[in-house]
N, C-alpha and C. Protein backbone atom coordinates (compact mmCIF):
# COMPACT_ATOMS: atom_id res chain seq x y z
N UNK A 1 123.75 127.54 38.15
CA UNK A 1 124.91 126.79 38.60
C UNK A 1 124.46 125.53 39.34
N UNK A 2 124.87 124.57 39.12
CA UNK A 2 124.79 123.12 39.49
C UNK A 2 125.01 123.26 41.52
N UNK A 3 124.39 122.47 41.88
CA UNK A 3 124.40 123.35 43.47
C UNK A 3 126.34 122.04 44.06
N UNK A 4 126.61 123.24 44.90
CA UNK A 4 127.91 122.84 45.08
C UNK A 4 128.34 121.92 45.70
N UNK A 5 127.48 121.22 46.62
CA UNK A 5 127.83 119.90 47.32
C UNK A 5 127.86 119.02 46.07
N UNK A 6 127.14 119.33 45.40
CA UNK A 6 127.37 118.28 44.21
C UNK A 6 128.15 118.00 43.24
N UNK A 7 128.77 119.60 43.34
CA UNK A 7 130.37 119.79 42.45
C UNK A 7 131.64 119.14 43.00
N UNK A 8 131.71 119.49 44.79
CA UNK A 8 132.70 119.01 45.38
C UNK A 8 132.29 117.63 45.18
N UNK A 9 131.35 117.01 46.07
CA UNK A 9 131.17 115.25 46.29
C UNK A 9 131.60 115.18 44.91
N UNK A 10 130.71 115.32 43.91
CA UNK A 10 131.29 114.63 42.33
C UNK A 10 132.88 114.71 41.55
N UNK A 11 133.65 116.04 42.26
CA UNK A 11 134.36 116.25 41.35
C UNK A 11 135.58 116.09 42.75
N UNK A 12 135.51 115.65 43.74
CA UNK A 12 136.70 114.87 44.76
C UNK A 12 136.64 113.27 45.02
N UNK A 13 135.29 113.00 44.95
CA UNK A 13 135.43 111.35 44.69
C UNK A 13 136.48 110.44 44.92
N UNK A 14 137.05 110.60 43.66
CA UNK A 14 138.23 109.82 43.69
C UNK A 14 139.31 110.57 44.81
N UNK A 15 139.52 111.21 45.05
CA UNK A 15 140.64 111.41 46.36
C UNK A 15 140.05 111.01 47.50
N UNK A 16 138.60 111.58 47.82
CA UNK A 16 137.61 110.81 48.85
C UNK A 16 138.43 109.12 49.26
N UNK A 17 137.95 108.90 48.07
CA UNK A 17 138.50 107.00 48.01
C UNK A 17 140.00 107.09 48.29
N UNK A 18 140.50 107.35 48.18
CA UNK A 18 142.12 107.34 48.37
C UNK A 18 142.34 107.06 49.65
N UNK A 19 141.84 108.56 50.16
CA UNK A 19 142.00 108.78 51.71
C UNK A 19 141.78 107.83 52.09
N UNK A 20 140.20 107.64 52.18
CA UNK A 20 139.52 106.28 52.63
C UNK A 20 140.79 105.40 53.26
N UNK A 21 140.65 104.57 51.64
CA UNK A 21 141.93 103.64 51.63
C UNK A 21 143.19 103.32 52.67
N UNK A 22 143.79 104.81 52.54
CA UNK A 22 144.78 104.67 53.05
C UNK A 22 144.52 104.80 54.80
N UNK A 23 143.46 105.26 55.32
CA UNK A 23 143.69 105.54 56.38
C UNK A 23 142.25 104.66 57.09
N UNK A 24 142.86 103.29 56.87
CA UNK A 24 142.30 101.83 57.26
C UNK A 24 140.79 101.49 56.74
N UNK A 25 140.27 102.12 56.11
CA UNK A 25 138.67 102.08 55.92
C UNK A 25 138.33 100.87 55.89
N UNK A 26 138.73 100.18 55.89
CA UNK A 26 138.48 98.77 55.59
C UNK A 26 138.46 97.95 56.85
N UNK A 27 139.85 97.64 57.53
CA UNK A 27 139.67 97.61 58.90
C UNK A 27 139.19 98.26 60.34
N UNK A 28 138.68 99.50 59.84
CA UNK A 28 137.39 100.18 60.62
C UNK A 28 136.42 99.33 60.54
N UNK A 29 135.53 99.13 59.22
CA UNK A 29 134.22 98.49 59.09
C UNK A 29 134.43 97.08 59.45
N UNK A 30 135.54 96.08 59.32
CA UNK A 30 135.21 95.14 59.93
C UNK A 30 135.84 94.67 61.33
N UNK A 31 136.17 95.71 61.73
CA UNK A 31 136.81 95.69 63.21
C UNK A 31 137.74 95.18 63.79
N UNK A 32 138.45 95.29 62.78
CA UNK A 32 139.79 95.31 63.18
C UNK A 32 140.41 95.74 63.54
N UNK A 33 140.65 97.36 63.31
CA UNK A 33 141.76 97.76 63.55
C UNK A 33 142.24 97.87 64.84
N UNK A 34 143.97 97.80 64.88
CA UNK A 34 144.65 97.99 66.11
C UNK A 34 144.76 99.25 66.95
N UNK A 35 145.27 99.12 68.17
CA UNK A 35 145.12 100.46 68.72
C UNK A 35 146.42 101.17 67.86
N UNK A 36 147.60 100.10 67.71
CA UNK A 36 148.52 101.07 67.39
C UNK A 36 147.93 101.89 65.81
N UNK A 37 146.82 100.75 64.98
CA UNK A 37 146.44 101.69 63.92
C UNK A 37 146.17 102.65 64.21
N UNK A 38 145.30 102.98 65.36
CA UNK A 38 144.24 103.88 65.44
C UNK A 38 145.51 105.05 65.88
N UNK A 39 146.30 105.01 66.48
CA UNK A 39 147.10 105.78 67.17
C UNK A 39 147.79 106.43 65.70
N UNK A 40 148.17 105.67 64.37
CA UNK A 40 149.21 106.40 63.21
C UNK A 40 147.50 107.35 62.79
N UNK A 41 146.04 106.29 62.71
CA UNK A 41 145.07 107.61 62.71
C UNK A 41 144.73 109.15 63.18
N UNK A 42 145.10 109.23 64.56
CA UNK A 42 145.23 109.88 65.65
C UNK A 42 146.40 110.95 64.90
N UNK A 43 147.36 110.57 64.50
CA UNK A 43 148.76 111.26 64.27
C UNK A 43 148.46 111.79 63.03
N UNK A 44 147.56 110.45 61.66
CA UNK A 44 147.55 111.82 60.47
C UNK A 44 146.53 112.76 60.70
N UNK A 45 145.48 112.52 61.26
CA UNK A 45 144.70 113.59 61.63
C UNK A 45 144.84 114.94 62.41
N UNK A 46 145.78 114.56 63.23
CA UNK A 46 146.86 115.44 63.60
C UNK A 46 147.27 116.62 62.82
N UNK A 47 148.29 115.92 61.97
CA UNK A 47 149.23 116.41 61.17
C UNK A 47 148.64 117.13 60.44
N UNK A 48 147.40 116.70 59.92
CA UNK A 48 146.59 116.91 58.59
C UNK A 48 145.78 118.50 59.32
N UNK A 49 145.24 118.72 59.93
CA UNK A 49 144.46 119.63 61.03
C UNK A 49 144.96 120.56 61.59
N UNK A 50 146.46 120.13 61.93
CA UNK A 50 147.22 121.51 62.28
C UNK A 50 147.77 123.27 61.93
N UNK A 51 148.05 122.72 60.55
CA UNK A 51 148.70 123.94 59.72
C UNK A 51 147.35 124.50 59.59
N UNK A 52 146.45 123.90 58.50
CA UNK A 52 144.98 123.97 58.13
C UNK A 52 144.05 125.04 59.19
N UNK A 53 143.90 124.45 60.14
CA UNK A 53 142.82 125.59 61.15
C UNK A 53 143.94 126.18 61.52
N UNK A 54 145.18 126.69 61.72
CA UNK A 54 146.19 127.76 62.45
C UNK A 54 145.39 129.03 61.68
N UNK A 55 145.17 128.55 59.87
CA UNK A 55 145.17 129.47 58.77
C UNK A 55 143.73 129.86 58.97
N UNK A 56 142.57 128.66 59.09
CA UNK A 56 141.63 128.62 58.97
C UNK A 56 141.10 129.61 60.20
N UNK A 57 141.41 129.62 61.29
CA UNK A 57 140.92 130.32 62.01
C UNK A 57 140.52 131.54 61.83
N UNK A 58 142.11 132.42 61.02
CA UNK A 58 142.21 133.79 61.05
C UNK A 58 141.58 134.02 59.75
N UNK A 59 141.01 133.29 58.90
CA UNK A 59 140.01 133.83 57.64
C UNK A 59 138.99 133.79 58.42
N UNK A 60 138.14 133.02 59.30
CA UNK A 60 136.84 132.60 59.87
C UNK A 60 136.77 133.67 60.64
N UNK A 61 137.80 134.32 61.75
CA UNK A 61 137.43 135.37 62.63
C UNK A 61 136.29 136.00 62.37
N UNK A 62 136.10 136.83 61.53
CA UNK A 62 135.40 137.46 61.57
C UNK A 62 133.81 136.59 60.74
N UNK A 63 133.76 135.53 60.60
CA UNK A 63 132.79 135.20 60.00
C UNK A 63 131.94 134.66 61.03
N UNK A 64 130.34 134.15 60.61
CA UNK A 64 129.89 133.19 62.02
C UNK A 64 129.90 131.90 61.41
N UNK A 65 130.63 130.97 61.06
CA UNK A 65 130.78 129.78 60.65
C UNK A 65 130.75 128.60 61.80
N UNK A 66 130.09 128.86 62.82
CA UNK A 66 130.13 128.20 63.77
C UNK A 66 130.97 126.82 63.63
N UNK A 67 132.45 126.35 63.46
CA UNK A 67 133.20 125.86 63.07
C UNK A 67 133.45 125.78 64.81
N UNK A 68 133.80 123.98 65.12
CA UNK A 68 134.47 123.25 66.19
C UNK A 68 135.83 123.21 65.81
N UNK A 69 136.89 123.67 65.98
CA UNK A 69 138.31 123.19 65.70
C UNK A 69 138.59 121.91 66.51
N UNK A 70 139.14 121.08 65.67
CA UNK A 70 139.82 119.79 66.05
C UNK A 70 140.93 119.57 66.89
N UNK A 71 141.96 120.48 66.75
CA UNK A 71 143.02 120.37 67.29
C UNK A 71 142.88 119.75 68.69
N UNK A 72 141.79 120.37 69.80
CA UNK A 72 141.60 120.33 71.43
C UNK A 72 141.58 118.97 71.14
N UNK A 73 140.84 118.16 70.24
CA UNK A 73 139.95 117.08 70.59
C UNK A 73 141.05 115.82 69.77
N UNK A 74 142.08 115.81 69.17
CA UNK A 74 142.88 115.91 68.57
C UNK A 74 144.55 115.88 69.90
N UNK A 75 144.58 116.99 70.48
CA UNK A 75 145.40 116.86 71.42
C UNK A 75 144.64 115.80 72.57
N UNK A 76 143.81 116.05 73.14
CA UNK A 76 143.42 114.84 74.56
C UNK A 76 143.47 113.20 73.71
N UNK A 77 142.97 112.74 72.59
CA UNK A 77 143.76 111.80 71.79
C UNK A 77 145.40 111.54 71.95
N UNK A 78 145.92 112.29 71.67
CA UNK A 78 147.13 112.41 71.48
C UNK A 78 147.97 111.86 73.19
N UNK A 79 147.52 112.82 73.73
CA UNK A 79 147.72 112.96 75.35
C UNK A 79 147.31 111.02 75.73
N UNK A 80 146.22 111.30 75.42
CA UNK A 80 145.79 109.72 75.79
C UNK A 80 146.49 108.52 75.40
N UNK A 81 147.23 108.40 74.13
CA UNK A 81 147.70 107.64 73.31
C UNK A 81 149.40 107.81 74.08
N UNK A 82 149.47 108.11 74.55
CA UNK A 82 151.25 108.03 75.37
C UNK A 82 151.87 109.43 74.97
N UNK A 83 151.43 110.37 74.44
CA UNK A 83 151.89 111.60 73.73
C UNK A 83 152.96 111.69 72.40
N UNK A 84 152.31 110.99 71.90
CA UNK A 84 153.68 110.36 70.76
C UNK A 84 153.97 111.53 69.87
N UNK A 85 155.17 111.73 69.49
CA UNK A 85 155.93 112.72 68.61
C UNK A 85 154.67 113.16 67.66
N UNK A 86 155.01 115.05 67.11
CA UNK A 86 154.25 115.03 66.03
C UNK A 86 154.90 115.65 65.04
N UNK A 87 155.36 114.37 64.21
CA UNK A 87 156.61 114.82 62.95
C UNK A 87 155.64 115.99 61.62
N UNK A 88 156.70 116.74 61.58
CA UNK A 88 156.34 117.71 60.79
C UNK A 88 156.49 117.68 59.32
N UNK A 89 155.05 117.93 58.23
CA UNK A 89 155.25 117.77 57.02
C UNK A 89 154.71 119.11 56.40
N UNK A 90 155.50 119.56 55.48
CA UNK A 90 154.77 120.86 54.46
C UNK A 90 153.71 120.75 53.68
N UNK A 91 153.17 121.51 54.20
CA UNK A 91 151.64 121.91 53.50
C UNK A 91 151.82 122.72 52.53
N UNK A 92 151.68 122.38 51.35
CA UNK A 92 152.19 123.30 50.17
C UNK A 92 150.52 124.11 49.87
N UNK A 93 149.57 124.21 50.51
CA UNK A 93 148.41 124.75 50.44
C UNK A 93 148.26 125.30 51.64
N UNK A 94 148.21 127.02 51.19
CA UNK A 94 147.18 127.57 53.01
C UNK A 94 146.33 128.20 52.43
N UNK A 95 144.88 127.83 52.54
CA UNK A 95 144.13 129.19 52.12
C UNK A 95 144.16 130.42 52.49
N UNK A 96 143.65 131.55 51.46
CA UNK A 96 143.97 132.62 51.29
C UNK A 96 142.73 133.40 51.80
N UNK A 97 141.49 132.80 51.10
CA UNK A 97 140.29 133.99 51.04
C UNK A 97 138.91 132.82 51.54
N UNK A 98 138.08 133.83 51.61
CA UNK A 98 136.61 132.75 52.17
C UNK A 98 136.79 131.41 51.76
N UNK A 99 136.29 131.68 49.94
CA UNK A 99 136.33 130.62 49.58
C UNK A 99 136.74 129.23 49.26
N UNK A 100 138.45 129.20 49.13
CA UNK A 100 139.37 128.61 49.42
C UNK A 100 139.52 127.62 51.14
N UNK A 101 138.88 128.92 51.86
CA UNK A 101 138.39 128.20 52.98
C UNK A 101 137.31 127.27 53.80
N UNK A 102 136.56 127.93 52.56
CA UNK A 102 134.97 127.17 52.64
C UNK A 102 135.74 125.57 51.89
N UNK A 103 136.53 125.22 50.64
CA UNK A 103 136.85 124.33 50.22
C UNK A 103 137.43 123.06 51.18
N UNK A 104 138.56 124.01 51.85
CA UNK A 104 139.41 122.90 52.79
C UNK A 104 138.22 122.66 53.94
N UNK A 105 137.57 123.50 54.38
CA UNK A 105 136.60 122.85 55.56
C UNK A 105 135.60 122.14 55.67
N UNK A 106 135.40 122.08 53.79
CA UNK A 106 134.05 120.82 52.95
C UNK A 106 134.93 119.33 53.51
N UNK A 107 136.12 119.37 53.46
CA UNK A 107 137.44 118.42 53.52
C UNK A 107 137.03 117.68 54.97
N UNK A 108 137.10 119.41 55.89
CA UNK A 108 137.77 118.59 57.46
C UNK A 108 136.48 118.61 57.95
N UNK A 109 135.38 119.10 57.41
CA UNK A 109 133.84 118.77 58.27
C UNK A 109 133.43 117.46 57.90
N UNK A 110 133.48 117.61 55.76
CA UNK A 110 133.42 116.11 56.18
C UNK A 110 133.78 114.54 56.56
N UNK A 111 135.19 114.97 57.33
CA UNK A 111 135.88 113.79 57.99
C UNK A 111 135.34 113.85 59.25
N UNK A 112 134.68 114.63 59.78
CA UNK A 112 134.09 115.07 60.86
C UNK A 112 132.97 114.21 61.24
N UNK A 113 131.87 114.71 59.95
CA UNK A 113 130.98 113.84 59.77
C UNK A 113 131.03 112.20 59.73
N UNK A 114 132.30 111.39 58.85
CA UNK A 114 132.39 110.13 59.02
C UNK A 114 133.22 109.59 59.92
N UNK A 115 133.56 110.82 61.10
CA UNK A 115 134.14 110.25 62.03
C UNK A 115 133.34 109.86 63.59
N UNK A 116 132.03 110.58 63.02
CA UNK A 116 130.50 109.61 64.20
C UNK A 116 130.48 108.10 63.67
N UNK A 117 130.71 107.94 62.46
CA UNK A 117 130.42 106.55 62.29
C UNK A 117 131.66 105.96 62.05
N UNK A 118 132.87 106.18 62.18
CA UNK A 118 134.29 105.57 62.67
C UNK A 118 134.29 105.22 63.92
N UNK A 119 133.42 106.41 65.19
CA UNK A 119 133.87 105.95 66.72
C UNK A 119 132.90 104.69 66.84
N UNK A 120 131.72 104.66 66.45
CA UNK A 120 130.62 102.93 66.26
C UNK A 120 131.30 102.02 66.29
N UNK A 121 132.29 102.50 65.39
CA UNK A 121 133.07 100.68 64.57
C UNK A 121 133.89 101.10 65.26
N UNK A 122 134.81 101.37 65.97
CA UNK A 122 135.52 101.37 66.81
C UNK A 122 135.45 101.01 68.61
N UNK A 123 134.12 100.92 68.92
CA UNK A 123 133.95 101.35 69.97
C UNK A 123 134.64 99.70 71.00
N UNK A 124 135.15 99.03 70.12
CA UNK A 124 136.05 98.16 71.10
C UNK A 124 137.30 98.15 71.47
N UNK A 125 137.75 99.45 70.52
CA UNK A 125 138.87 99.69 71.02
C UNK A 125 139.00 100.75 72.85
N UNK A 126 139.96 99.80 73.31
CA UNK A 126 140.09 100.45 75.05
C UNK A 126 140.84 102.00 75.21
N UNK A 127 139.60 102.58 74.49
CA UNK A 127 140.23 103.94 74.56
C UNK A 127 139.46 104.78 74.66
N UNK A 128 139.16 106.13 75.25
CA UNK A 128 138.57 107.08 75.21
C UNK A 128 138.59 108.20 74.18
N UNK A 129 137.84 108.12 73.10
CA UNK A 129 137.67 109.51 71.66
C UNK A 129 137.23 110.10 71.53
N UNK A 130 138.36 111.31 71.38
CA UNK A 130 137.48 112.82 71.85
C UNK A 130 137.38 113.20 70.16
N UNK A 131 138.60 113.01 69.35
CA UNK A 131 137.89 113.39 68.01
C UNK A 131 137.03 112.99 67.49
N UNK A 132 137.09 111.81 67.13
CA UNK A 132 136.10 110.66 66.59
C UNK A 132 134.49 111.10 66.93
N UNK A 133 133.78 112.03 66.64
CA UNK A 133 132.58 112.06 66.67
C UNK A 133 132.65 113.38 68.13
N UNK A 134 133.36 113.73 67.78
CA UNK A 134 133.41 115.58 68.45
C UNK A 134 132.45 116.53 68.43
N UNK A 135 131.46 116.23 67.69
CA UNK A 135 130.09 116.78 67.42
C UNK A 135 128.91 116.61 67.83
N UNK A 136 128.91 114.80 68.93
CA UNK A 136 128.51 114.87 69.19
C UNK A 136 126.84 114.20 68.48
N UNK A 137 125.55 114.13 69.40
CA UNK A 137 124.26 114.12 68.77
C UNK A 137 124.18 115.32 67.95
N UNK A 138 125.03 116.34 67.82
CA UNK A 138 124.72 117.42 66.69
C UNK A 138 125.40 117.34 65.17
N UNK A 139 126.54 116.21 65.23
CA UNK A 139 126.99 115.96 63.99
C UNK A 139 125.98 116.17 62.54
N UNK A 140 125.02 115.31 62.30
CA UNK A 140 124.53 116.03 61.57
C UNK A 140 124.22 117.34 60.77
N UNK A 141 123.47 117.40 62.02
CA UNK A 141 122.87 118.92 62.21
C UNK A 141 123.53 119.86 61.82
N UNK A 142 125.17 119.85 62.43
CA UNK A 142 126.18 120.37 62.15
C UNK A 142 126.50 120.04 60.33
N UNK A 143 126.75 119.43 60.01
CA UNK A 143 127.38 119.48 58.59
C UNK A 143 125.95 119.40 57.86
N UNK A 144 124.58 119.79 58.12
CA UNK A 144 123.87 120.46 57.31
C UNK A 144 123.92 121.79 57.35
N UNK A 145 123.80 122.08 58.74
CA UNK A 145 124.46 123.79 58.64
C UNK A 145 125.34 124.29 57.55
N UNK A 146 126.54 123.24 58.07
CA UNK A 146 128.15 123.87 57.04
C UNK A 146 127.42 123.46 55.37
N UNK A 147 126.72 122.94 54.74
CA UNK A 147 126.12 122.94 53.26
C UNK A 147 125.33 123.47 53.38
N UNK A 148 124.36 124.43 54.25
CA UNK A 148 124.10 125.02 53.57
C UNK A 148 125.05 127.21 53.76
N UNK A 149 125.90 127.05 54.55
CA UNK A 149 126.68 128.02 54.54
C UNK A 149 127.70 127.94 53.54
N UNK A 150 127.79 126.85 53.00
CA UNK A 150 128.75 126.37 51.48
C UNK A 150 127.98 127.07 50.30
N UNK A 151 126.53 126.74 50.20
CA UNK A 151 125.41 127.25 49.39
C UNK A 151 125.17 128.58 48.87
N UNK A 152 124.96 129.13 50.41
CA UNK A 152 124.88 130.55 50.42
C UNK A 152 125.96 131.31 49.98
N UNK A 153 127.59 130.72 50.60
CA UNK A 153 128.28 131.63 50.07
C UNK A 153 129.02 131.62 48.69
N UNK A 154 128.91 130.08 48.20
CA UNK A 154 129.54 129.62 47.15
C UNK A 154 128.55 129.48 45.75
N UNK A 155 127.83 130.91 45.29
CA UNK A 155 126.71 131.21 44.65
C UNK A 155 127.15 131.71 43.02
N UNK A 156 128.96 131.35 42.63
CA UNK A 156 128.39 131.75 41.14
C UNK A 156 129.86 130.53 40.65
N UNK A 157 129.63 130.70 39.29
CA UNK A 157 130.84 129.55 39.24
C UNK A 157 132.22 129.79 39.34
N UNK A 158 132.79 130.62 39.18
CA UNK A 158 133.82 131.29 39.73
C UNK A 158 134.27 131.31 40.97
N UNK A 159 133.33 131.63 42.08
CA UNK A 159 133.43 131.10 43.27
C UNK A 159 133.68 129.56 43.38
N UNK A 160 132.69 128.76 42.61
CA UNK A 160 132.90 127.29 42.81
C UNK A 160 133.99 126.52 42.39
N UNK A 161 134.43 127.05 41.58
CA UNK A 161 135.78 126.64 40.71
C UNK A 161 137.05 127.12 42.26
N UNK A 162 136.79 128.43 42.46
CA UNK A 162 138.18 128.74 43.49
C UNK A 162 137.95 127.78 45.01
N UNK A 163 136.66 127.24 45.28
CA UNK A 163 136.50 126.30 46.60
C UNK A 163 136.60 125.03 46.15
N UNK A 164 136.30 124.30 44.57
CA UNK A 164 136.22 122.69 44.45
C UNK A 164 138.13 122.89 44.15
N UNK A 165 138.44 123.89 43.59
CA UNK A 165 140.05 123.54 43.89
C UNK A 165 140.87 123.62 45.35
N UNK A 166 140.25 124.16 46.61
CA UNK A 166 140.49 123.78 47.39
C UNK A 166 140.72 122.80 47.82
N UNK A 167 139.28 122.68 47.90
CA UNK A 167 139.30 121.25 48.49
C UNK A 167 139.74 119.95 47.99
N UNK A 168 140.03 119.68 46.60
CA UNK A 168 140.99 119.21 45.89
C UNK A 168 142.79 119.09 46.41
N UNK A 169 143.03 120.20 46.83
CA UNK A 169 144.41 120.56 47.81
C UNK A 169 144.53 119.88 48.61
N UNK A 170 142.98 120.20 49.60
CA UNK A 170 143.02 120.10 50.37
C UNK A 170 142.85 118.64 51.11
N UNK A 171 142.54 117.79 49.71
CA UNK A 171 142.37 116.40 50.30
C UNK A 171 143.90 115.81 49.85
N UNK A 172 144.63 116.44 48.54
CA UNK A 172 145.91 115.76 48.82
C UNK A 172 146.75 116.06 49.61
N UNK A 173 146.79 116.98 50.55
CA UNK A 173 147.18 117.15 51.88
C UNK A 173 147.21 116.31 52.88
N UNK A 174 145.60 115.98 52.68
CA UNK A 174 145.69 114.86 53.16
C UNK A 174 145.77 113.40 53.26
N UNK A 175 146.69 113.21 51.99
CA UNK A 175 146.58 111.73 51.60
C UNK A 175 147.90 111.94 51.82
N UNK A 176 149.03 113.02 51.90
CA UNK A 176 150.17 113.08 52.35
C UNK A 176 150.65 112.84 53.65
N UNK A 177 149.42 113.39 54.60
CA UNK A 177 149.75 113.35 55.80
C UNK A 177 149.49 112.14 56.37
N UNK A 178 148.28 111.10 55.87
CA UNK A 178 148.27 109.97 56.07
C UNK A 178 149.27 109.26 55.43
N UNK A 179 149.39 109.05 54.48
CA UNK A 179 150.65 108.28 54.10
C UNK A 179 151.63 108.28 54.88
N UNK A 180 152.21 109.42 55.07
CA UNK A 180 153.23 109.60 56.16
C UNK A 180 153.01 109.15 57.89
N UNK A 181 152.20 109.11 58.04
CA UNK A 181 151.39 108.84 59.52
C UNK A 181 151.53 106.96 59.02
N UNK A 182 150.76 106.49 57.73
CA UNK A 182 150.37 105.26 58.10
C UNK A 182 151.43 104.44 57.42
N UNK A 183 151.53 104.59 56.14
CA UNK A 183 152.58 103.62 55.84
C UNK A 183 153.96 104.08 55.90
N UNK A 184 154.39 104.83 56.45
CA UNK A 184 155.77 105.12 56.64
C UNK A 184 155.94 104.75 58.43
N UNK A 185 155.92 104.36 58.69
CA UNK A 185 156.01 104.17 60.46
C UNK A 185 156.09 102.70 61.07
């Protein structure tokens, strides 16, 4: 079997880019963006993170996936930003089983991961970010861990097929929740 970071990266790509897109990538890298952008950021990430780890948690219990939930880091954002409303959208995806879960968290680790190098390009905005690079000097480290706990557990193709459709879900989830966060507001 073709090893699976290489199934997901290759076979989400194009939603990868979407997201991107929609949720300023562009005015990140050349430093632009506004606080109020950063604040509809703040809100789809939000939105997008909420339903997701409520579910995600109670599959992980019992696993050691050493998994940071976002939400804490996610709320003091929020808190910080004036506490602005958090409008509610349906998640027509909750995972069910490991794998499904291993999919959506390929999703939210690696926004995780490009969110050390979002707080860089950001760092003129007058604000304090607790999501934005929540990991810390261990970011890395951290989302080599999570590939290779993707590796280990996502070992025949059957398995890989039920996690690259996750995470497939799981990124138009989140191109919903940004949309709604960025260009509707």
């Amino acid at each position: 079997m073709e090893n699976i970071n290489t199934i997901l990266k290759t076979n989400t790509a194009e939603l990868h880019k979407k997201l991107e897109q929609i949720g300023f990538v562009d005015k990140i890298f050349n430093k632009s963006l506004t606080l109020e952008e950063y604040k509809k950021l703040i809100l789809a990430n939000y939105i997008f993170h909420l339903p997701l780890e409520e579910n995600l948690k109670k599959i992980s219990e019992n696993a050691n996936w050493n998994i940071q939930w976002k939400i804490p880091f996610l709320e003091k954002d929020r808190v910080a930003l004036d506490n602005f409303a958090i409008p509610e959208i349906e998640n027509t995806f909750i995972p069910t089983d490991s794998y499904e879960a291993l999919g959506c968290l390929y999703v939210l680790e690696g926004a995780t991961l490009g969110g050390k190098v979002i707080k860089r390009q950001l760092e003129t905005l007058p604000i304090q970010m607790n999501y934005y690079g929540c990991y810390g000097e261990d970011n890395t480290a951290h989302w080599k861990n999570f590939m290779q706990l993707l590796s280990t557990h996502v070992d025949t193709e059957s398995k890989a097929a039920i996690t690259l459709s996750a995470a497939k879900q799981t990124f138009e989830f989140g191109i919903r929740c940004f949309e709604l966060a960025t260009l509707k507001r």
